[in-house]
PDB file of N, CA and C in Angstrom:
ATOM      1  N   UNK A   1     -55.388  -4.665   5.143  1.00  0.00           N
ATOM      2  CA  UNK A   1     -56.106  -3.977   4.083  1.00  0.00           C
ATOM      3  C   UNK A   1     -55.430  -4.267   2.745  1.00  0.00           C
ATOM      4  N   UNK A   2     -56.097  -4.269   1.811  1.00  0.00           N
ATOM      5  CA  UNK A   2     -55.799  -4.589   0.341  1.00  0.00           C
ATOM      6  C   UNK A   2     -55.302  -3.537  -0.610  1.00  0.00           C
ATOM      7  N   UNK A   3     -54.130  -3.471  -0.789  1.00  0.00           N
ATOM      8  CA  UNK A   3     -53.884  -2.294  -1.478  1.00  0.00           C
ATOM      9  C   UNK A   3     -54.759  -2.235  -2.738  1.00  0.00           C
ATOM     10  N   UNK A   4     -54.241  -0.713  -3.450  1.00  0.00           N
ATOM     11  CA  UNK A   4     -55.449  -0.195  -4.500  1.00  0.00           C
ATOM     12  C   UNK A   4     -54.836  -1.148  -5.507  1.00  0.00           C
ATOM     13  N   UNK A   5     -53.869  -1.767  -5.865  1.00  0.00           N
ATOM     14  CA  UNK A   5     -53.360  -2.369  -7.037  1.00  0.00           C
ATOM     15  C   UNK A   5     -53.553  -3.794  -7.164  1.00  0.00           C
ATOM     16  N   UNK A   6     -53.205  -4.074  -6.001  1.00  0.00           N
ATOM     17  CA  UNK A   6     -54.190  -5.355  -5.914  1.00  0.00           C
ATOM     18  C   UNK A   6     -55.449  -5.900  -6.069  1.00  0.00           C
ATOM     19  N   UNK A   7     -56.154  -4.919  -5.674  1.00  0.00           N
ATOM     20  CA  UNK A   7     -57.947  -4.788  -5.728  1.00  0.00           C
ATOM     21  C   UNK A   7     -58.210  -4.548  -7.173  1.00  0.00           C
ATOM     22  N   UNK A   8     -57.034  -3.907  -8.220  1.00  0.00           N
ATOM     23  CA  UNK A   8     -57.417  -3.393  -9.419  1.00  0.00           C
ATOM     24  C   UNK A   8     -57.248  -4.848  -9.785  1.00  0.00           C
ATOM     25  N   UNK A   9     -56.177  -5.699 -10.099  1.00  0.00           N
ATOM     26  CA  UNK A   9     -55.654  -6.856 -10.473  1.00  0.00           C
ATOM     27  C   UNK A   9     -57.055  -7.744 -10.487  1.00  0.00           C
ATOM     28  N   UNK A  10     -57.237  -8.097  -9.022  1.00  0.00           N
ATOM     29  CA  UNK A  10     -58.410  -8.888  -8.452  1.00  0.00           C
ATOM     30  C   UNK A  10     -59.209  -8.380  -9.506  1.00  0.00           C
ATOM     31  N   UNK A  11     -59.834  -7.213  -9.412  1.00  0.00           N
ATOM     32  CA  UNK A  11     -61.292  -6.978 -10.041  1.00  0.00           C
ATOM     33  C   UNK A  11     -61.194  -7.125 -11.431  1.00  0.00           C
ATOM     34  N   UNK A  12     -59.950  -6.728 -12.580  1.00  0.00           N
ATOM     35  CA  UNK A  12     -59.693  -7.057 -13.603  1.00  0.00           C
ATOM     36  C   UNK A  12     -59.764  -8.399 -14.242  1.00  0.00           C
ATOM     37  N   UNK A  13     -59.048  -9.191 -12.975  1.00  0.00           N
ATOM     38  CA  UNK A  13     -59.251 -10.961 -13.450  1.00  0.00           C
ATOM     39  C   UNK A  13     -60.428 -11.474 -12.969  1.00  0.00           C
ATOM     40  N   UNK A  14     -61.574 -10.765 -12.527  1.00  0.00           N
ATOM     41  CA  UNK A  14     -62.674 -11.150 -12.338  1.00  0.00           C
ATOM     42  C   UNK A  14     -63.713 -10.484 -13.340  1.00  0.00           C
ATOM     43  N   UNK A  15     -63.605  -9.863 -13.634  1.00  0.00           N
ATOM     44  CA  UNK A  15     -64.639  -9.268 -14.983  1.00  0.00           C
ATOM     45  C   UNK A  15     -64.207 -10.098 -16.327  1.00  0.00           C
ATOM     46  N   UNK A  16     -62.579 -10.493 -16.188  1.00  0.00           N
ATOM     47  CA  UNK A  16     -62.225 -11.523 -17.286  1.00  0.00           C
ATOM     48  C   UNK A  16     -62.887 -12.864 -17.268  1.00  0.00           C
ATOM     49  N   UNK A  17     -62.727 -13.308 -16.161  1.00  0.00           N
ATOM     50  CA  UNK A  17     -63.440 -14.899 -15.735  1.00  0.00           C
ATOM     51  C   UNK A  17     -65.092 -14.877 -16.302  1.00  0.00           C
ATOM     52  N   UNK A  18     -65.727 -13.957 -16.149  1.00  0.00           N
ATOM     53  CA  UNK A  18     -66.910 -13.377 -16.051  1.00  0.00           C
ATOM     54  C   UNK A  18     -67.115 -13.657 -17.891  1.00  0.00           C
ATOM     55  N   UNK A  19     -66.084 -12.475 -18.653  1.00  0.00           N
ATOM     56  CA  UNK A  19     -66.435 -12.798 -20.140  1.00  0.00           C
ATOM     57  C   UNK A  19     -66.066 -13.920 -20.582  1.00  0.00           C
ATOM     58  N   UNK A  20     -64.953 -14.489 -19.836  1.00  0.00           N
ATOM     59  CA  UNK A  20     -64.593 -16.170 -20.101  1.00  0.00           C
ATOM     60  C   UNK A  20     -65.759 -17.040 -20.221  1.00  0.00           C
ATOM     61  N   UNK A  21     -66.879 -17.107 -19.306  1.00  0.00           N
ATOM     62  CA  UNK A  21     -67.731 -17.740 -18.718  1.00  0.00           C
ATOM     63  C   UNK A  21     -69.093 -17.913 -19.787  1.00  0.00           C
ATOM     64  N   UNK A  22     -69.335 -16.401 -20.448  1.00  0.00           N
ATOM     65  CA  UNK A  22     -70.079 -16.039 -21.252  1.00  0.00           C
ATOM     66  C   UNK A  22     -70.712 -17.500 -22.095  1.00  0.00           C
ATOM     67  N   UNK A  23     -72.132 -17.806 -22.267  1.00  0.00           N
ATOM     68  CA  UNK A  23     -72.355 -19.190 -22.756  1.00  0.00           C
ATOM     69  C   UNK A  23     -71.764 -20.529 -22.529  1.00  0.00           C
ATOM     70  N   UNK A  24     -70.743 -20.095 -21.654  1.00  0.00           N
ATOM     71  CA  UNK A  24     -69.919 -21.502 -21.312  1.00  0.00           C
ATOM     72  C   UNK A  24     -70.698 -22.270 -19.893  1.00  0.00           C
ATOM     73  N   UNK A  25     -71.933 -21.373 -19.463  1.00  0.00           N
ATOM     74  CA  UNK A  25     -72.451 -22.102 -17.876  1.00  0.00           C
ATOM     75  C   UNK A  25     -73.567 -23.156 -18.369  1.00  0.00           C
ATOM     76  N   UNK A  26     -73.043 -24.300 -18.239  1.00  0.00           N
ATOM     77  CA  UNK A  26     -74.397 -25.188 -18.568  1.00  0.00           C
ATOM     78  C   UNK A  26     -75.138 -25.355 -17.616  1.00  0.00           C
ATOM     79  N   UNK A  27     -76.520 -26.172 -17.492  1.00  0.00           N
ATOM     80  CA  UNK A  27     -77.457 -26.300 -16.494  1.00  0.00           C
ATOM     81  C   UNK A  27     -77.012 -27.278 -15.404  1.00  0.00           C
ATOM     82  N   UNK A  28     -76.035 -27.863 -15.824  1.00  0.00           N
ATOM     83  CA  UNK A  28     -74.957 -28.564 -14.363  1.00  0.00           C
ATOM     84  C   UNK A  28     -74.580 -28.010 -13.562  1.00  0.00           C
ATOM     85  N   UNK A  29     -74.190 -26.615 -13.984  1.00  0.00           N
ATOM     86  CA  UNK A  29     -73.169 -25.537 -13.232  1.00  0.00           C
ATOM     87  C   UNK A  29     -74.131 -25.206 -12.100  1.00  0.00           C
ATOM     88  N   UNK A  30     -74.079 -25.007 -11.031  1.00  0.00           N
ATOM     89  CA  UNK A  30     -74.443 -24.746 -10.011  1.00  0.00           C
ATOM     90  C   UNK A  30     -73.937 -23.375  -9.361  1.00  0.00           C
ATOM     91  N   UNK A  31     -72.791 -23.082  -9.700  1.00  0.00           N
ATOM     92  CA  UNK A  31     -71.850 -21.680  -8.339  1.00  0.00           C
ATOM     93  C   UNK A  31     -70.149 -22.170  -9.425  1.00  0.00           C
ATOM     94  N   UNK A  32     -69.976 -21.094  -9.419  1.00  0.00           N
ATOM     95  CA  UNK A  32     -68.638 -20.714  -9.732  1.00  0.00           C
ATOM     96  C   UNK A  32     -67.618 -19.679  -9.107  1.00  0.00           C
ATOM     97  N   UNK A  33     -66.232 -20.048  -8.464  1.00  0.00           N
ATOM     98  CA  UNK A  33     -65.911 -18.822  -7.609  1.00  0.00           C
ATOM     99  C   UNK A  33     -64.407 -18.759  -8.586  1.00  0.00           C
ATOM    100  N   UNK A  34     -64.008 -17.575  -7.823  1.00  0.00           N
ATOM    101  CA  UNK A  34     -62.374 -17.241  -8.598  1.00  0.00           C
ATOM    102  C   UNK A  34     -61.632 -16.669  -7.096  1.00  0.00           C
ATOM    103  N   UNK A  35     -60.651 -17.405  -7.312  1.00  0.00           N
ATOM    104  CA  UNK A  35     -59.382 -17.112  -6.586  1.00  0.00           C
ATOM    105  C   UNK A  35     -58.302 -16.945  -7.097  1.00  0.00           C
ATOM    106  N   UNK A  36     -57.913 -15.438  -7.049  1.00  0.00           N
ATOM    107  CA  UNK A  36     -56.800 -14.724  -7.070  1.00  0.00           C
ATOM    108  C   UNK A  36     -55.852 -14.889  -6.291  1.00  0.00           C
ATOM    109  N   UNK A  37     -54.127 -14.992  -6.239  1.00  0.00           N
ATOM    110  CA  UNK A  37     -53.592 -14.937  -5.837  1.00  0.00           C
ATOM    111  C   UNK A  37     -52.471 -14.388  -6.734  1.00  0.00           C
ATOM    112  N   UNK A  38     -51.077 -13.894  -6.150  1.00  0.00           N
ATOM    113  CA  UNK A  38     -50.668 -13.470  -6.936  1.00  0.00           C
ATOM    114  C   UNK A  38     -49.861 -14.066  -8.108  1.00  0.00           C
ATOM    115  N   UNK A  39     -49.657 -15.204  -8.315  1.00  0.00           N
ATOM    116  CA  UNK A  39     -49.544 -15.558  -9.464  1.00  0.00           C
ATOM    117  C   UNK A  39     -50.275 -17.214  -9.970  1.00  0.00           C
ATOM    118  N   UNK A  40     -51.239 -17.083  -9.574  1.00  0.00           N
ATOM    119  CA  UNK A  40     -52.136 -18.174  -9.774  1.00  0.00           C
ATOM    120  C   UNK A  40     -53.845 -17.277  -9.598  1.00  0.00           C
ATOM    121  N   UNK A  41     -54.400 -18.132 -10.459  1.00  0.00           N
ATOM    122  CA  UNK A  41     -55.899 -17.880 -10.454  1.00  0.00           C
ATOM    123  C   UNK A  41     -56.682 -19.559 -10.284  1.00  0.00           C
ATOM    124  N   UNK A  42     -57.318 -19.282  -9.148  1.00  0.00           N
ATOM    125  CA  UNK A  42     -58.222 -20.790  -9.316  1.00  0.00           C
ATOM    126  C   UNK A  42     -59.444 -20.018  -9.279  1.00  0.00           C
ATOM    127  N   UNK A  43     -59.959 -21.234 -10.660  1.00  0.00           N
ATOM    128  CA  UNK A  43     -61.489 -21.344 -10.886  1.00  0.00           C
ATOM    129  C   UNK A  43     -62.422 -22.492 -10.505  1.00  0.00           C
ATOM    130  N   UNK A  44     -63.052 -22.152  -9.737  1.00  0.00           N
ATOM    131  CA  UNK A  44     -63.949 -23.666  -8.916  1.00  0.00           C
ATOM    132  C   UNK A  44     -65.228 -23.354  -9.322  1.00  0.00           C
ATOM    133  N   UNK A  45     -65.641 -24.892  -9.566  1.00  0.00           N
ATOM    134  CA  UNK A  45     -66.801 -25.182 -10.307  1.00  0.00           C
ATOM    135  C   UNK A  45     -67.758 -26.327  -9.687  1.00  0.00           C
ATOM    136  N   UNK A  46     -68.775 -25.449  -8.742  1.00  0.00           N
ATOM    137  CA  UNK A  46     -69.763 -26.233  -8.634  1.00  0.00           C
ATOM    138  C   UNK A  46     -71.015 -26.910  -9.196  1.00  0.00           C
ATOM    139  N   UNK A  47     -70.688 -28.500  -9.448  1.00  0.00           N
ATOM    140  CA  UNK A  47     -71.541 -29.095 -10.276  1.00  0.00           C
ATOM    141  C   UNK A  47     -73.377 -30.313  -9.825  1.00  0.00           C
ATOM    142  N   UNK A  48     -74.090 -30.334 -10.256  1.00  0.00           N
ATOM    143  CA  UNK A  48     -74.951 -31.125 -10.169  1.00  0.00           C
ATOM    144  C   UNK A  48     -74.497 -32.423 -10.586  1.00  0.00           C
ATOM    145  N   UNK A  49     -73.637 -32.775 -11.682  1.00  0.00           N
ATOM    146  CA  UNK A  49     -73.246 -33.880 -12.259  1.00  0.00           C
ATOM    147  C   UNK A  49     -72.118 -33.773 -13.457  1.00  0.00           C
ATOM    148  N   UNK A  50     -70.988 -34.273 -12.347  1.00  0.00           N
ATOM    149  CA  UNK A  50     -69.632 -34.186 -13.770  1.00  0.00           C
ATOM    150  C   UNK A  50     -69.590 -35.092 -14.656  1.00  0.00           C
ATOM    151  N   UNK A  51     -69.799 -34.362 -15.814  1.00  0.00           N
ATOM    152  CA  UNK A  51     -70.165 -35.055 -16.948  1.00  0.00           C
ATOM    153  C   UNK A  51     -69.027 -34.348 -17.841  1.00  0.00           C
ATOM    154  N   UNK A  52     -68.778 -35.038 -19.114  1.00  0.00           N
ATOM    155  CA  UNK A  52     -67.685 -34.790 -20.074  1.00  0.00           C
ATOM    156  C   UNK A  52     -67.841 -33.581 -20.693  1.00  0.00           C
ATOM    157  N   UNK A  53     -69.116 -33.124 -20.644  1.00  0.00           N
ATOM    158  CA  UNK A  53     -69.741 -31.512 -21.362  1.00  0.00           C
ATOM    159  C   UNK A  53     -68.970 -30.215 -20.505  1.00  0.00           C
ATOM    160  N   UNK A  54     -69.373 -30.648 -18.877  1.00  0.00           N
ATOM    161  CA  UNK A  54     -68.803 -29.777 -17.841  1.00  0.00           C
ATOM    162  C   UNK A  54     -67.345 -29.717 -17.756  1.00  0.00           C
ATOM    163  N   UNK A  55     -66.594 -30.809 -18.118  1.00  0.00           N
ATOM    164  CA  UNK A  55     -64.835 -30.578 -18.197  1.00  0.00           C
ATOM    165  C   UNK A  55     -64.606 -30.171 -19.661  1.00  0.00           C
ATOM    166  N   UNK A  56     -65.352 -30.066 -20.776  1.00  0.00           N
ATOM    167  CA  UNK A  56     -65.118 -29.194 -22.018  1.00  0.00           C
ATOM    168  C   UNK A  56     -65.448 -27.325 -21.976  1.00  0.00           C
ATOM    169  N   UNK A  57     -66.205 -27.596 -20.924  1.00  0.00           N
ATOM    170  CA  UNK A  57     -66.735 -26.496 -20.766  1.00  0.00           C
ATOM    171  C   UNK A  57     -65.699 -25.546 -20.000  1.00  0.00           C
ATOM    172  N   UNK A  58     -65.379 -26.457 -18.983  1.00  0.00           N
ATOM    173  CA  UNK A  58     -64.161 -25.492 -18.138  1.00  0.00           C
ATOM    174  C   UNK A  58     -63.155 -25.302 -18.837  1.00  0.00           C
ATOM    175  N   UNK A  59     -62.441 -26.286 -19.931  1.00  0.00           N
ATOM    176  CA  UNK A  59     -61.577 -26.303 -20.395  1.00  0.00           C
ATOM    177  C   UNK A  59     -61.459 -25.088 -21.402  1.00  0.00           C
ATOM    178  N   UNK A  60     -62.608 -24.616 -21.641  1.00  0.00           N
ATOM    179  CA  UNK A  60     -62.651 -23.314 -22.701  1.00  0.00           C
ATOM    180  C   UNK A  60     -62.784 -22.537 -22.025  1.00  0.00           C
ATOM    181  N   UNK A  61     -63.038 -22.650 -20.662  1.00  0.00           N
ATOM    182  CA  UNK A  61     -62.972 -21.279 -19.858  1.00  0.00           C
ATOM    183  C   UNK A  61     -61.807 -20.886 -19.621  1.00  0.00           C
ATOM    184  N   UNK A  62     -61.133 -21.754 -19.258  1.00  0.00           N
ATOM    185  CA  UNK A  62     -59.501 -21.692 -19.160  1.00  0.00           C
ATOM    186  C   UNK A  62     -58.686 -20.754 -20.447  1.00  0.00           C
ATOM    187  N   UNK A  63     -58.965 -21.676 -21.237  1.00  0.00           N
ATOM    188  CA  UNK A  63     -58.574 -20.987 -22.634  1.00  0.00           C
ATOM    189  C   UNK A  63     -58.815 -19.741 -22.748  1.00  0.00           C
ATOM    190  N   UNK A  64     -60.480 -19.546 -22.966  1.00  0.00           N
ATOM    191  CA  UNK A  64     -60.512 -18.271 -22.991  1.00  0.00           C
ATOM    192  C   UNK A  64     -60.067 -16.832 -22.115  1.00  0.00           C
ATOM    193  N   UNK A  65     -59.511 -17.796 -20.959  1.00  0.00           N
ATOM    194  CA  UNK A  65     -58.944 -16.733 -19.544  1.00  0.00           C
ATOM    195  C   UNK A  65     -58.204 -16.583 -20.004  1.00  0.00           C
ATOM    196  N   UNK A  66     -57.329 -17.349 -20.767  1.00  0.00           N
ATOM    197  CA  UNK A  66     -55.734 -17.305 -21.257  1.00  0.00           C
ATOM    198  C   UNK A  66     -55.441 -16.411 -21.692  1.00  0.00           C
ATOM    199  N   UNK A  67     -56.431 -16.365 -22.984  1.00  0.00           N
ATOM    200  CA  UNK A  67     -56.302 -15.673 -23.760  1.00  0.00           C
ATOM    201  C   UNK A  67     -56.822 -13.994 -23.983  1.00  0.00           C
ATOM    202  N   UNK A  68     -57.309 -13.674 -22.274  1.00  0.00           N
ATOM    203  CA  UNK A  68     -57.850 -12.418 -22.272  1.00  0.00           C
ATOM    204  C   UNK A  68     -56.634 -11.780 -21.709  1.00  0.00           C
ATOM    205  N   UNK A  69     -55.534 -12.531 -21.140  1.00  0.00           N
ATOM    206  CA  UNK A  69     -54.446 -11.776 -20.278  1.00  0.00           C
ATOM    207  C   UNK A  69     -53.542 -11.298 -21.249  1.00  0.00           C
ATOM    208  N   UNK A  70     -53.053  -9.992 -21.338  1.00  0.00           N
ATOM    209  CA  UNK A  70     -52.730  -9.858 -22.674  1.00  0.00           C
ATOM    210  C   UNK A  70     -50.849  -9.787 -21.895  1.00  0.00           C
ATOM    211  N   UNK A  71     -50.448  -9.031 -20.843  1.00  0.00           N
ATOM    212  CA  UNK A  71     -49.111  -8.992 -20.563  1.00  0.00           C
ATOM    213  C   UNK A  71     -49.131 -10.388 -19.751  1.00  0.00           C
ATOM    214  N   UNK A  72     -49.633 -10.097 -18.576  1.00  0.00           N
ATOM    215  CA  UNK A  72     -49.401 -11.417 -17.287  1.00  0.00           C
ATOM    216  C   UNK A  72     -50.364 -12.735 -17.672  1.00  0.00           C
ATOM    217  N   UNK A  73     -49.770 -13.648 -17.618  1.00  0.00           N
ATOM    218  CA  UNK A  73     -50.345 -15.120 -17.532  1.00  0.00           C
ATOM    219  C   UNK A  73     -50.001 -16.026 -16.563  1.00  0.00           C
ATOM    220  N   UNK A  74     -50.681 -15.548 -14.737  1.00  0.00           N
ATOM    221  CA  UNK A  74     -50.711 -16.301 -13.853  1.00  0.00           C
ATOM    222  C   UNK A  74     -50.397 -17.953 -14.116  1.00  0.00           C
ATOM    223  N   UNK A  75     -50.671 -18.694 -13.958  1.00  0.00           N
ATOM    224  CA  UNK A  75     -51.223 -20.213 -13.750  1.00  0.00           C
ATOM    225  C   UNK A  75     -52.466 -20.009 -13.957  1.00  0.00           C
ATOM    226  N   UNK A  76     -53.370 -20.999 -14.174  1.00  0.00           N
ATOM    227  CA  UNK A  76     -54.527 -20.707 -14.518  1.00  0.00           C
ATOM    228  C   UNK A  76     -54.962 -22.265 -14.017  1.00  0.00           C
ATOM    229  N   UNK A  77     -55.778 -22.729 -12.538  1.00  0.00           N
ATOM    230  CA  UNK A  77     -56.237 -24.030 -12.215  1.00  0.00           C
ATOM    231  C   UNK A  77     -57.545 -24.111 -11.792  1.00  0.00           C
ATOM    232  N   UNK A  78     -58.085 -25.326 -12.164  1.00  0.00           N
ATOM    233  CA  UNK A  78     -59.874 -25.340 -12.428  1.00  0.00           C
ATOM    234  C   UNK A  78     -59.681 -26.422 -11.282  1.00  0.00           C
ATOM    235  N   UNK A  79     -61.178 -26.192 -10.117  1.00  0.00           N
ATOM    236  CA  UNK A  79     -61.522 -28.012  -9.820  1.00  0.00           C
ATOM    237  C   UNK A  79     -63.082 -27.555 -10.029  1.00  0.00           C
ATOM    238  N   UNK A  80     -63.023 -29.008  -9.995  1.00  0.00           N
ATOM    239  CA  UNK A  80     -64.573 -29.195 -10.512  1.00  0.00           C
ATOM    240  C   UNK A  80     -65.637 -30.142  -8.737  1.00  0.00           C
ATOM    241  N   UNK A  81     -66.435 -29.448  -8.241  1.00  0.00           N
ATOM    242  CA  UNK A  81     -67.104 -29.982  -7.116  1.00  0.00           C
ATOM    243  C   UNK A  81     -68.427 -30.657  -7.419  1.00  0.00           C
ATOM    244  N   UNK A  82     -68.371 -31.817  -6.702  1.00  0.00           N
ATOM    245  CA  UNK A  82     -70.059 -32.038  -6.796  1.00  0.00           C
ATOM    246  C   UNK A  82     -70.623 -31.775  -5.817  1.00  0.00           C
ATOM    247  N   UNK A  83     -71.839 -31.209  -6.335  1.00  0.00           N
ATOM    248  CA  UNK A  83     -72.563 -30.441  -4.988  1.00  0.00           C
ATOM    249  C   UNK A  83     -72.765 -29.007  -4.988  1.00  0.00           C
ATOM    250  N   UNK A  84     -73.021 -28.357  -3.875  1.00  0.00           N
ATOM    251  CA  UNK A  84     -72.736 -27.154  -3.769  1.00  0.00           C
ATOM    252  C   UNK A  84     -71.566 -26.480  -2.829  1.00  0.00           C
ATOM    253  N   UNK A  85     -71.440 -25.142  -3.106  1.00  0.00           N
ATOM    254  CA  UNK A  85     -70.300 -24.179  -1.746  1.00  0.00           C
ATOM    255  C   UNK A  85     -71.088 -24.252  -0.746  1.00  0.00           C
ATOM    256  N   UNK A  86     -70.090 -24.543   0.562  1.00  0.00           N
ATOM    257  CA  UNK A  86     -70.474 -24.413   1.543  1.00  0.00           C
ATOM    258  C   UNK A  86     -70.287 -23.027   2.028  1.00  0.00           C
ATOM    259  N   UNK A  87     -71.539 -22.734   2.294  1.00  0.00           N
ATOM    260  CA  UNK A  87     -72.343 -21.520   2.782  1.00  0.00           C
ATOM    261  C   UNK A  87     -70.691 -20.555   3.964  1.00  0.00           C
ATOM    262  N   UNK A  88     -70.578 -21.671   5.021  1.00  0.00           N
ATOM    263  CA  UNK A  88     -69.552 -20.924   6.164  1.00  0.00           C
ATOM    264  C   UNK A  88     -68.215 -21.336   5.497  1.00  0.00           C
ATOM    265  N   UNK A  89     -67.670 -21.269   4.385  1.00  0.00           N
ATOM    266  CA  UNK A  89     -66.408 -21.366   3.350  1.00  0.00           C
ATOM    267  C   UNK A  89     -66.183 -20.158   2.688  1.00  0.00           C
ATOM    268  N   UNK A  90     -67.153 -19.545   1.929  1.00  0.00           N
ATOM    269  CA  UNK A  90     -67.071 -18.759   0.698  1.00  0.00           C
ATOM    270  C   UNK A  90     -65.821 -17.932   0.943  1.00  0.00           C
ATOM    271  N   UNK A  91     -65.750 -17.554   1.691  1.00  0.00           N
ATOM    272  CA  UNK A  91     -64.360 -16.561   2.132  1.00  0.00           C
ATOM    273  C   UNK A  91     -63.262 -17.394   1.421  1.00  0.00           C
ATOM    274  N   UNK A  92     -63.148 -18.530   1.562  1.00  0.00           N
ATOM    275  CA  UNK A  92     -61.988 -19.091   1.010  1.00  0.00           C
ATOM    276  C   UNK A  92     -62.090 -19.569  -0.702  1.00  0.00           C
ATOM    277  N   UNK A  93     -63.297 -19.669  -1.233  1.00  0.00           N
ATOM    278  CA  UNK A  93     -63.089 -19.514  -2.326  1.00  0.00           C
ATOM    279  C   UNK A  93     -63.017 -18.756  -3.450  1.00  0.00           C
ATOM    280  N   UNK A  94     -62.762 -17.376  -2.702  1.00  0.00           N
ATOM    281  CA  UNK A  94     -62.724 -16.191  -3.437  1.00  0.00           C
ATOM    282  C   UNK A  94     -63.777 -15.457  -3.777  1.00  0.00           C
ATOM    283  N   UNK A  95     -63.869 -14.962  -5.024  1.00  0.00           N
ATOM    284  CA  UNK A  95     -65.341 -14.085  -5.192  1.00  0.00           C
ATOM    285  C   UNK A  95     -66.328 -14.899  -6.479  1.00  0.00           C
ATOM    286  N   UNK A  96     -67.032 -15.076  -5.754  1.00  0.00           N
ATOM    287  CA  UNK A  96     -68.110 -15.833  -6.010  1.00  0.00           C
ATOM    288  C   UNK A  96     -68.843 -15.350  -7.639  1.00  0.00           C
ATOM    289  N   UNK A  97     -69.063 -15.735  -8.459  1.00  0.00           N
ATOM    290  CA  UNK A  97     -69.116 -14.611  -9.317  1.00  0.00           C
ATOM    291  C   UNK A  97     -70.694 -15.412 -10.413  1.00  0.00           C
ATOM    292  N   UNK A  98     -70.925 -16.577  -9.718  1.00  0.00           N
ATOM    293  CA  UNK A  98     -72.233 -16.813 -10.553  1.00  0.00           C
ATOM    294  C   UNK A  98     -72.902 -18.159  -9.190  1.00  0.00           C
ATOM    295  N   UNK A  99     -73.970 -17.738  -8.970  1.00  0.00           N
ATOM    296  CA  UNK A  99     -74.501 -18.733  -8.312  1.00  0.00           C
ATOM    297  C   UNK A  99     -76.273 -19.318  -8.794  1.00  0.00           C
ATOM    298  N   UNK A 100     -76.635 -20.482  -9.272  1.00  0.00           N
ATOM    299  CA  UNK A 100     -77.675 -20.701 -10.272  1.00  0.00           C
ATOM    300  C   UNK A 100     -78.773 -20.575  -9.100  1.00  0.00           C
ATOM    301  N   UNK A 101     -79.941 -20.489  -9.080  1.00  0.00           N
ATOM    302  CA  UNK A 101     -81.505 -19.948  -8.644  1.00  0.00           C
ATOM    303  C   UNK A 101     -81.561 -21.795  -8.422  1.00  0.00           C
ATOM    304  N   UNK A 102     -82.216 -21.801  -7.249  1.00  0.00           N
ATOM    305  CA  UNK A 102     -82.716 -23.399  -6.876  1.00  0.00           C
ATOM    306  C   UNK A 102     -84.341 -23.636  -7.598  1.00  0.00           C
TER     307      UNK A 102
END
């Protein structure tokens, strides 16, 4: 079981990722997940087509994650997928936090 402080952490750096994200999802973006750990955050980015727009795009997501952590500043690591999440995975890529309409 997940303690309460942990779950606060988690849900905190996920409402951050979330305002990070804000205008930053282009029509490439496909699914975006966040993984917490305790001193790293990965952000995975499922794409239709990696293009130079989609690695500017993450790259300000990053930034802007950075810059929402005001005491702690995990690591902060992006990959970028082509394709989509696999459906029997999601567990491992954390919490899923935008997935685009087919």
């Amino acid at each position: 079981m997940i303690s309460p402080d942990v779950l606060k952490r988690e849900n905190e750096i996920v409402l951050d990722v979330v305002q990070a994200l804000l205008g930053l999802i282009s029509a490439e973006v496909t699914a975006v997940a966040v993984l917490v750990e305790t001193h790293r955050v990965e952000l995975s980015f499922w794409v239709r087509r990696h293009t130079s727009e989609v690695e500017e795009d993450v790259d300000q997501v990053v930034f802007e994650l950075d810059a929402l952590f005001s005491e702690e500043h995990p690591l902060i690591e992006s990959r970028i997928t082509v394709g989509e999440p696999d459906p029997g995975m999601l567990d491992s890529y954390g919490r899923m936090v935008y997935w685009a309409k087919r």
